[in-house]
PDB file of N, CA and C in Angstrom:
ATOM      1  N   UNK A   1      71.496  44.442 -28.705  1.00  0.00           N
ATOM      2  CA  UNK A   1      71.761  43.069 -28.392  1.00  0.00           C
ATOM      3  C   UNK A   1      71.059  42.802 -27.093  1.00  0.00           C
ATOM      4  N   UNK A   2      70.010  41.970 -26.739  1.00  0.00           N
ATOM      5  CA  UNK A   2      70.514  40.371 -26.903  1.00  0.00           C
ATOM      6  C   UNK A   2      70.284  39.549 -28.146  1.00  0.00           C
ATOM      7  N   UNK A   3      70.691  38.413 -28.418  1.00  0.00           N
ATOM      8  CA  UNK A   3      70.181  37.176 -29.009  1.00  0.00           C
ATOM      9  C   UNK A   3      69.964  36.654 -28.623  1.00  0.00           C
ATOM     10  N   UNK A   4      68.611  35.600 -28.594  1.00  0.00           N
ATOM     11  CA  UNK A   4      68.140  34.730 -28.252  1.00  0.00           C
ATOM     12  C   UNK A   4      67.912  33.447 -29.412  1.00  0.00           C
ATOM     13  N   UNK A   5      68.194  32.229 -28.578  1.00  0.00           N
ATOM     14  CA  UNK A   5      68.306  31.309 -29.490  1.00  0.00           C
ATOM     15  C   UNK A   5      67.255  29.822 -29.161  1.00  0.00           C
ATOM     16  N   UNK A   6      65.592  29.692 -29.808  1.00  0.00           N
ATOM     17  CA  UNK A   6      64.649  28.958 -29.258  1.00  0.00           C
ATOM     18  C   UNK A   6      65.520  27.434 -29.791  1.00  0.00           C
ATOM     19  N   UNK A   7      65.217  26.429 -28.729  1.00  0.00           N
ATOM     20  CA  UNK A   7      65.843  25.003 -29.734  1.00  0.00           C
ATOM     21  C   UNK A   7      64.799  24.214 -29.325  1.00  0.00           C
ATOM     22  N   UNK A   8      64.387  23.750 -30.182  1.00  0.00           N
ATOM     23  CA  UNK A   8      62.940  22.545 -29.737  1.00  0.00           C
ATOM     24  C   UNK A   8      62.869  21.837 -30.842  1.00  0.00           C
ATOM     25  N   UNK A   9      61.905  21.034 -30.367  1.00  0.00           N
ATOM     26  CA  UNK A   9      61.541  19.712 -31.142  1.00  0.00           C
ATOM     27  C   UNK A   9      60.869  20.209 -32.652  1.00  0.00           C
ATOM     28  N   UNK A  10      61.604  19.610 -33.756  1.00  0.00           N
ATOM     29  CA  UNK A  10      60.748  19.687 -35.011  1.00  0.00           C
ATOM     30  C   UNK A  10      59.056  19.490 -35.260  1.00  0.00           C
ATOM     31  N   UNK A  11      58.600  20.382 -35.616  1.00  0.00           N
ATOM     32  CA  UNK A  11      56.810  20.081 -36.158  1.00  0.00           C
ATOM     33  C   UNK A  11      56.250  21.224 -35.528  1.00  0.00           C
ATOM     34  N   UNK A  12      56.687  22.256 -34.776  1.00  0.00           N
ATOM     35  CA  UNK A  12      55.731  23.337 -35.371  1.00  0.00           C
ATOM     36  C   UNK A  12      55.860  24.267 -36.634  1.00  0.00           C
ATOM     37  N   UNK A  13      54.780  24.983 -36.801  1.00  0.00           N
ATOM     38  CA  UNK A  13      54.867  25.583 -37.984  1.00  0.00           C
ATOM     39  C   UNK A  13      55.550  27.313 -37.616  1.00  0.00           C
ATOM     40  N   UNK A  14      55.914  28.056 -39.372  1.00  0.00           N
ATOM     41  CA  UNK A  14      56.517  29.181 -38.752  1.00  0.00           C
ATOM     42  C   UNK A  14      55.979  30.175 -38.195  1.00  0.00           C
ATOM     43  N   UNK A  15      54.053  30.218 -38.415  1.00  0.00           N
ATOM     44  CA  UNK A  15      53.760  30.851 -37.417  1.00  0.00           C
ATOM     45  C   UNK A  15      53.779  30.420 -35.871  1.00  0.00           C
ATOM     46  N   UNK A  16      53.719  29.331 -35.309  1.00  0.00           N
ATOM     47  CA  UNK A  16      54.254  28.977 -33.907  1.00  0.00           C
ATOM     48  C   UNK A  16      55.743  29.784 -33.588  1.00  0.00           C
ATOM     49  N   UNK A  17      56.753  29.349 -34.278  1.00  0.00           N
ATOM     50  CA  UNK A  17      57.617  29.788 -34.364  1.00  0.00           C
ATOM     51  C   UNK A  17      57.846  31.305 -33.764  1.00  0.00           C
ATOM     52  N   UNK A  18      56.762  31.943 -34.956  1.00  0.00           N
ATOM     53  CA  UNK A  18      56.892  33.937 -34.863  1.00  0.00           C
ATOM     54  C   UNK A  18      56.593  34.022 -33.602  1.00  0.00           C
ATOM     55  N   UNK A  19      55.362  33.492 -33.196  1.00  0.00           N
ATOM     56  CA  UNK A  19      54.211  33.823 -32.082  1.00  0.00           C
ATOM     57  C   UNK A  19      55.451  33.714 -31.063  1.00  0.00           C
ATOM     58  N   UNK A  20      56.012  32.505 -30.597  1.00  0.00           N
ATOM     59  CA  UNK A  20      56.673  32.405 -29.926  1.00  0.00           C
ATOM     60  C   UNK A  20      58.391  33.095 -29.429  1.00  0.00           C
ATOM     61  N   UNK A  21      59.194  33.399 -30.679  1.00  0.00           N
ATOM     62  CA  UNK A  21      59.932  34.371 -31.026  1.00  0.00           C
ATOM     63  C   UNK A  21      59.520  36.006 -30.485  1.00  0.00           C
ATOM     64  N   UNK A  22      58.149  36.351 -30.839  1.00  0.00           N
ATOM     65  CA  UNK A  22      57.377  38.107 -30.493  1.00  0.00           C
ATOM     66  C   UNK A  22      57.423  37.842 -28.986  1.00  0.00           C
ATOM     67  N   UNK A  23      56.967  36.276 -28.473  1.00  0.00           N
ATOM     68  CA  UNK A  23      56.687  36.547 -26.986  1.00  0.00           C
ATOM     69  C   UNK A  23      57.459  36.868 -25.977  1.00  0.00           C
ATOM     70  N   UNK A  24      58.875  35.646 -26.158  1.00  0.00           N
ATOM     71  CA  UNK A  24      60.158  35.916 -25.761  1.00  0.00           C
ATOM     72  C   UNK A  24      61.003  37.131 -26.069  1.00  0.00           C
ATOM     73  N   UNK A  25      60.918  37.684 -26.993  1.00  0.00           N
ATOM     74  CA  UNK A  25      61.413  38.736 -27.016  1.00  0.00           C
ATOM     75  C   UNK A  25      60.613  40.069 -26.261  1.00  0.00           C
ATOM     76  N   UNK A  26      59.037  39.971 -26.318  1.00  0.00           N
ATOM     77  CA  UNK A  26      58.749  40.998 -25.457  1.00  0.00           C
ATOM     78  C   UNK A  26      58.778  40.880 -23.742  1.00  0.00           C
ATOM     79  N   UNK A  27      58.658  39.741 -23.488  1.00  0.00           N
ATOM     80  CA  UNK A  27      59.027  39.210 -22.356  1.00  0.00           C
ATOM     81  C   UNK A  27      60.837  39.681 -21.637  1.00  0.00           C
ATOM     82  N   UNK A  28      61.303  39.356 -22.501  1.00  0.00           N
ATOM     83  CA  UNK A  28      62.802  40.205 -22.019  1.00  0.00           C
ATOM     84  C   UNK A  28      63.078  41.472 -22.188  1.00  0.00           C
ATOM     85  N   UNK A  29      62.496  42.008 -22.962  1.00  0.00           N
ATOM     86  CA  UNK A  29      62.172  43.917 -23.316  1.00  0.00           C
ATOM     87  C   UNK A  29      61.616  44.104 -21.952  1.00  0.00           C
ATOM     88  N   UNK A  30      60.558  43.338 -21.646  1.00  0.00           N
ATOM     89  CA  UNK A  30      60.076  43.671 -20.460  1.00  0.00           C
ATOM     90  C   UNK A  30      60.734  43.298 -18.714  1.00  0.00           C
ATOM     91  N   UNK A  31      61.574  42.690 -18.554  1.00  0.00           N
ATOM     92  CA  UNK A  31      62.568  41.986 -17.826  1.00  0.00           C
ATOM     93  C   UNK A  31      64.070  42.579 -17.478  1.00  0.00           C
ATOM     94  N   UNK A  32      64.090  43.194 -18.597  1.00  0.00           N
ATOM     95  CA  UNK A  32      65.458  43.465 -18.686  1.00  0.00           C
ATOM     96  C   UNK A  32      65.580  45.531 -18.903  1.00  0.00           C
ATOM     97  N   UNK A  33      64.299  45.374 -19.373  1.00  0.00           N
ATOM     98  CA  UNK A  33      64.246  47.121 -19.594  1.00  0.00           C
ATOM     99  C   UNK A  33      64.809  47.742 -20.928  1.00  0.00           C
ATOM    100  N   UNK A  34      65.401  46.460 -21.748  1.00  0.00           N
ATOM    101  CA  UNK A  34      65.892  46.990 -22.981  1.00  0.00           C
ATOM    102  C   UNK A  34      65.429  47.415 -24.162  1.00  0.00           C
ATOM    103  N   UNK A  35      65.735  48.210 -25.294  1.00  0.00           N
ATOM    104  CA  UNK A  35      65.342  48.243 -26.337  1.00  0.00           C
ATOM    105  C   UNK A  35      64.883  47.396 -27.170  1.00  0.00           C
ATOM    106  N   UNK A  36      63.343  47.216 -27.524  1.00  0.00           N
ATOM    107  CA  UNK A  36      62.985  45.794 -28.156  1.00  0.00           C
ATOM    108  C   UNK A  36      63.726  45.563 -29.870  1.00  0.00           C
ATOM    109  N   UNK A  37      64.130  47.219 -30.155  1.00  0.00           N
ATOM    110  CA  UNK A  37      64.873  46.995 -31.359  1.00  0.00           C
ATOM    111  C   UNK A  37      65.963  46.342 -31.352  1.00  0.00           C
ATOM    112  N   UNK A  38      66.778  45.629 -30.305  1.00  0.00           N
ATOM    113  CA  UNK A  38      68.131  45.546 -30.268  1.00  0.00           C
ATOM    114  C   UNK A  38      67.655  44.073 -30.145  1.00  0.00           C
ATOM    115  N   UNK A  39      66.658  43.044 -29.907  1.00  0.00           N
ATOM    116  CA  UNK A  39      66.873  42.068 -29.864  1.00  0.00           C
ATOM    117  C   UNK A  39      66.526  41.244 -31.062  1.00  0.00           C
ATOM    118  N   UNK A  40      67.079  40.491 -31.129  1.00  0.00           N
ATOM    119  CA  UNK A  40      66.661  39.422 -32.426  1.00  0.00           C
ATOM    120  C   UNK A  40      66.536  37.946 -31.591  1.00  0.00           C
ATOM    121  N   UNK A  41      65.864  36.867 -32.332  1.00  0.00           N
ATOM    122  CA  UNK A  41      65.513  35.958 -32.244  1.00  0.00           C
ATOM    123  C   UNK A  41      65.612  34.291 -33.146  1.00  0.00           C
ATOM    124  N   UNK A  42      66.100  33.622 -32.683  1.00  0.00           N
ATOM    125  CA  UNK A  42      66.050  32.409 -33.714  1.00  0.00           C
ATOM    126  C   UNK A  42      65.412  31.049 -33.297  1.00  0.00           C
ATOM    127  N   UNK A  43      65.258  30.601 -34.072  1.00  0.00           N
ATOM    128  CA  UNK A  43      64.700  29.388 -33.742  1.00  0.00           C
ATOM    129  C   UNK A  43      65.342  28.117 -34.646  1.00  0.00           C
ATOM    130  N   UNK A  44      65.211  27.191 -33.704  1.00  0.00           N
ATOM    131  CA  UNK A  44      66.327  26.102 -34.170  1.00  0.00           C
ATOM    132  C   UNK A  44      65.724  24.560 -34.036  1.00  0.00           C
ATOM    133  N   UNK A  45      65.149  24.093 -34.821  1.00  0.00           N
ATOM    134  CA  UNK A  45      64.786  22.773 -34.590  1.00  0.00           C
ATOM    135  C   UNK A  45      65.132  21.330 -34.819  1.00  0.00           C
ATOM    136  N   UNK A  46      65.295  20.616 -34.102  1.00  0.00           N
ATOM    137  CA  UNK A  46      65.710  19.378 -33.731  1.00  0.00           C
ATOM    138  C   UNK A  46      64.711  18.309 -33.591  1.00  0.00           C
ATOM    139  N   UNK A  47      65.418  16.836 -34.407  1.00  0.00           N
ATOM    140  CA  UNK A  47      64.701  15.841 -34.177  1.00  0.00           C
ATOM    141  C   UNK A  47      64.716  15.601 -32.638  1.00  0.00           C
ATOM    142  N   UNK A  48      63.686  13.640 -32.489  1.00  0.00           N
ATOM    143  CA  UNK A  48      64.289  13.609 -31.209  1.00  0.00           C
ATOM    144  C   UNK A  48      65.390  12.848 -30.787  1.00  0.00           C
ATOM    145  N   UNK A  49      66.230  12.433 -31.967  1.00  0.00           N
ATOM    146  CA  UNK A  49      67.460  11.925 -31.261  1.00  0.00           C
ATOM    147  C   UNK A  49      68.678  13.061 -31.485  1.00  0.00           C
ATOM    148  N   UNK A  50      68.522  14.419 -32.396  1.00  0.00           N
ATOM    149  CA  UNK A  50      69.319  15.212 -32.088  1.00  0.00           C
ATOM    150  C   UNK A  50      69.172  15.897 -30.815  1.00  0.00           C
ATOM    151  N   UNK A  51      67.787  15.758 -30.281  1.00  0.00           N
ATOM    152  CA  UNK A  51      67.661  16.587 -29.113  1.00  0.00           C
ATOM    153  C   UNK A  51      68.796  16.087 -27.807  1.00  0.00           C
ATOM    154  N   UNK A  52      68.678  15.124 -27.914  1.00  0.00           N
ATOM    155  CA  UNK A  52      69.369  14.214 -27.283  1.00  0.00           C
ATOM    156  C   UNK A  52      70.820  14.664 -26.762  1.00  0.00           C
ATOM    157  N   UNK A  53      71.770  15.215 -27.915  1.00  0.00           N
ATOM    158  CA  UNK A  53      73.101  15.631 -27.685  1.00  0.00           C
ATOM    159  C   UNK A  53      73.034  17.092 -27.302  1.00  0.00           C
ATOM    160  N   UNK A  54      71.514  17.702 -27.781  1.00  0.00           N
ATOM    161  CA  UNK A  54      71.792  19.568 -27.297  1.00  0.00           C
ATOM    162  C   UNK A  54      71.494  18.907 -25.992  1.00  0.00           C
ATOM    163  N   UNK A  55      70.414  18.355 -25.476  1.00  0.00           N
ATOM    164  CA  UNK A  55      70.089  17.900 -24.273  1.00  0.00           C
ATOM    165  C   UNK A  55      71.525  17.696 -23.187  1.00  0.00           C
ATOM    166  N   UNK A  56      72.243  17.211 -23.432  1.00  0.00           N
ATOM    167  CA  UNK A  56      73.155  16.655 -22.536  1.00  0.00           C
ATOM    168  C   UNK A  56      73.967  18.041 -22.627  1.00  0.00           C
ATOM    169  N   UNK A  57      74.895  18.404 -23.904  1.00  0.00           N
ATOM    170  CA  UNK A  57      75.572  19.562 -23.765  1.00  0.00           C
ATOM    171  C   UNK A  57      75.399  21.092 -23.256  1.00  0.00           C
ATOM    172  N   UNK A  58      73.792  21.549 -23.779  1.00  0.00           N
ATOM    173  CA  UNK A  58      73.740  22.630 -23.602  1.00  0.00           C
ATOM    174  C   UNK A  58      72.522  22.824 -22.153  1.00  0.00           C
ATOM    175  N   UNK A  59      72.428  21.909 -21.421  1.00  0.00           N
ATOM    176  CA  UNK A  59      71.012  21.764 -20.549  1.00  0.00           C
ATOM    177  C   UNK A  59      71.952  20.847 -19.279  1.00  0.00           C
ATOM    178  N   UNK A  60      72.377  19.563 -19.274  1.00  0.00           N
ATOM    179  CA  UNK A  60      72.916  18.871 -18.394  1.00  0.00           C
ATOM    180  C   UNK A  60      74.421  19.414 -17.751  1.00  0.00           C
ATOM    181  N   UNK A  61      75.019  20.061 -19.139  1.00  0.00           N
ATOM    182  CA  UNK A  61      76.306  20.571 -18.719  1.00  0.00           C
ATOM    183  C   UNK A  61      76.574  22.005 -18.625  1.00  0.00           C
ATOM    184  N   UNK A  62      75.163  22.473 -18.912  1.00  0.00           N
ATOM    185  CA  UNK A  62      75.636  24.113 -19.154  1.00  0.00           C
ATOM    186  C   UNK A  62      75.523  24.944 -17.373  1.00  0.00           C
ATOM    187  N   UNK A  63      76.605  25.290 -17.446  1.00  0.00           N
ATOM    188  CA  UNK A  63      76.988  26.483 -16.094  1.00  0.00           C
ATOM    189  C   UNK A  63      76.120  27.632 -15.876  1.00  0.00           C
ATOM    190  N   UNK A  64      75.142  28.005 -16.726  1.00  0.00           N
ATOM    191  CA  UNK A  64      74.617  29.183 -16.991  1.00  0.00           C
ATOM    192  C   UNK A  64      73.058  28.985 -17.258  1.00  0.00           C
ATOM    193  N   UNK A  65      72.494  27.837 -16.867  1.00  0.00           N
ATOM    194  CA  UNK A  65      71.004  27.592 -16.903  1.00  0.00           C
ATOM    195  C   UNK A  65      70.711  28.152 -15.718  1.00  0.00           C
ATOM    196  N   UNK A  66      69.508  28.813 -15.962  1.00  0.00           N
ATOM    197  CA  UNK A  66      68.459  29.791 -14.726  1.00  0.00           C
ATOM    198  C   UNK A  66      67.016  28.893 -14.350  1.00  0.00           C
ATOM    199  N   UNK A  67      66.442  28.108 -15.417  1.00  0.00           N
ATOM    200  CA  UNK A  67      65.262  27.329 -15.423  1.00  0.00           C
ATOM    201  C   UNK A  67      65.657  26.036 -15.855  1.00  0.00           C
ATOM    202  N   UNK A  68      66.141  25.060 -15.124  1.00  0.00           N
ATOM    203  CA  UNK A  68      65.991  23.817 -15.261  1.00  0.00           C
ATOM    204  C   UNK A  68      65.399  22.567 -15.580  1.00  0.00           C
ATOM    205  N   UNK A  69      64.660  22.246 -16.887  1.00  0.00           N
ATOM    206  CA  UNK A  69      63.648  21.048 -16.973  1.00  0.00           C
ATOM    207  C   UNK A  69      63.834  20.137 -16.186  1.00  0.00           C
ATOM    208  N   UNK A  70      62.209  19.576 -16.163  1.00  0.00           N
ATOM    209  CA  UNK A  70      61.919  18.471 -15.386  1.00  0.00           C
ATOM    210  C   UNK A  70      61.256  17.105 -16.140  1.00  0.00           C
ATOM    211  N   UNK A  71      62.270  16.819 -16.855  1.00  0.00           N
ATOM    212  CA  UNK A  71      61.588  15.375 -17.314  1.00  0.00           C
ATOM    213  C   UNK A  71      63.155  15.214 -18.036  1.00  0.00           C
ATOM    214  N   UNK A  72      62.747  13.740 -18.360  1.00  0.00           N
ATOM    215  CA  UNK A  72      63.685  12.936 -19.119  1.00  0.00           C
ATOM    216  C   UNK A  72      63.932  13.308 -20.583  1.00  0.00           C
ATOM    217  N   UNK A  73      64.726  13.009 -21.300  1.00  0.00           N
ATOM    218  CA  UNK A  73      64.703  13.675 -22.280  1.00  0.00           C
ATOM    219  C   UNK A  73      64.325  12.515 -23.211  1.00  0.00           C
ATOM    220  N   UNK A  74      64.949  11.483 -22.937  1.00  0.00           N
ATOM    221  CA  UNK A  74      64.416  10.091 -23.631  1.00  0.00           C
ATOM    222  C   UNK A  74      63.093   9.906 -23.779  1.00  0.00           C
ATOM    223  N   UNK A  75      62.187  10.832 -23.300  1.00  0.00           N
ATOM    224  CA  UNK A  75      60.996  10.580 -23.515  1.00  0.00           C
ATOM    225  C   UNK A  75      60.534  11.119 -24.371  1.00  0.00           C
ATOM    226  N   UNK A  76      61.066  11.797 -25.214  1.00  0.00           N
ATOM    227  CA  UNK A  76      60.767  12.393 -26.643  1.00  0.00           C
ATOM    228  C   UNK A  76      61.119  11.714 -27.681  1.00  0.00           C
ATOM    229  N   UNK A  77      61.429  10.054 -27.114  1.00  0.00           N
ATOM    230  CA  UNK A  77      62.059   9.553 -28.422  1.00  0.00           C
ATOM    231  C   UNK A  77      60.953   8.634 -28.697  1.00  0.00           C
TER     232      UNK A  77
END
């Protein structure tokens, strides 16, 4: 374990997806020192007015963000 869970905007394809899934995960293998077998990866995509509610809940209100975006989120609509 860990899990990691990507959430972004709908329209890439599932190789974007992989590419991006292999990177993050070797990126924290490499970060963290862990076994790259133990991690898995998902990816989760959202329109842009669902983005909207992960936006506020899991980004505006979450206690546990390390990297903070910098833009509006309304601007994906």
């Amino acid at each position: 374990m860990p899990h990691i869970i990507i959430k972004m905007l709908q329209g890439r394809t599932d190789e974007q997806k992989k590419a991006a899934a292999q990177q993050v995960a070797e990126a924290l293998e490499k970060a963290i020192g862990c076994n790259g077998d133990h991690i898995s990866v998902a990816v989760e995509d959202y329109t842009p007015q669902q983005w909207q509610d992960v936006f506020q809940t899991e980004v505006v209100e979450s206690t546990h963000l390390f990297v903070e975006p910098h833009y509006d989120p309304k601007d994906v609509l």
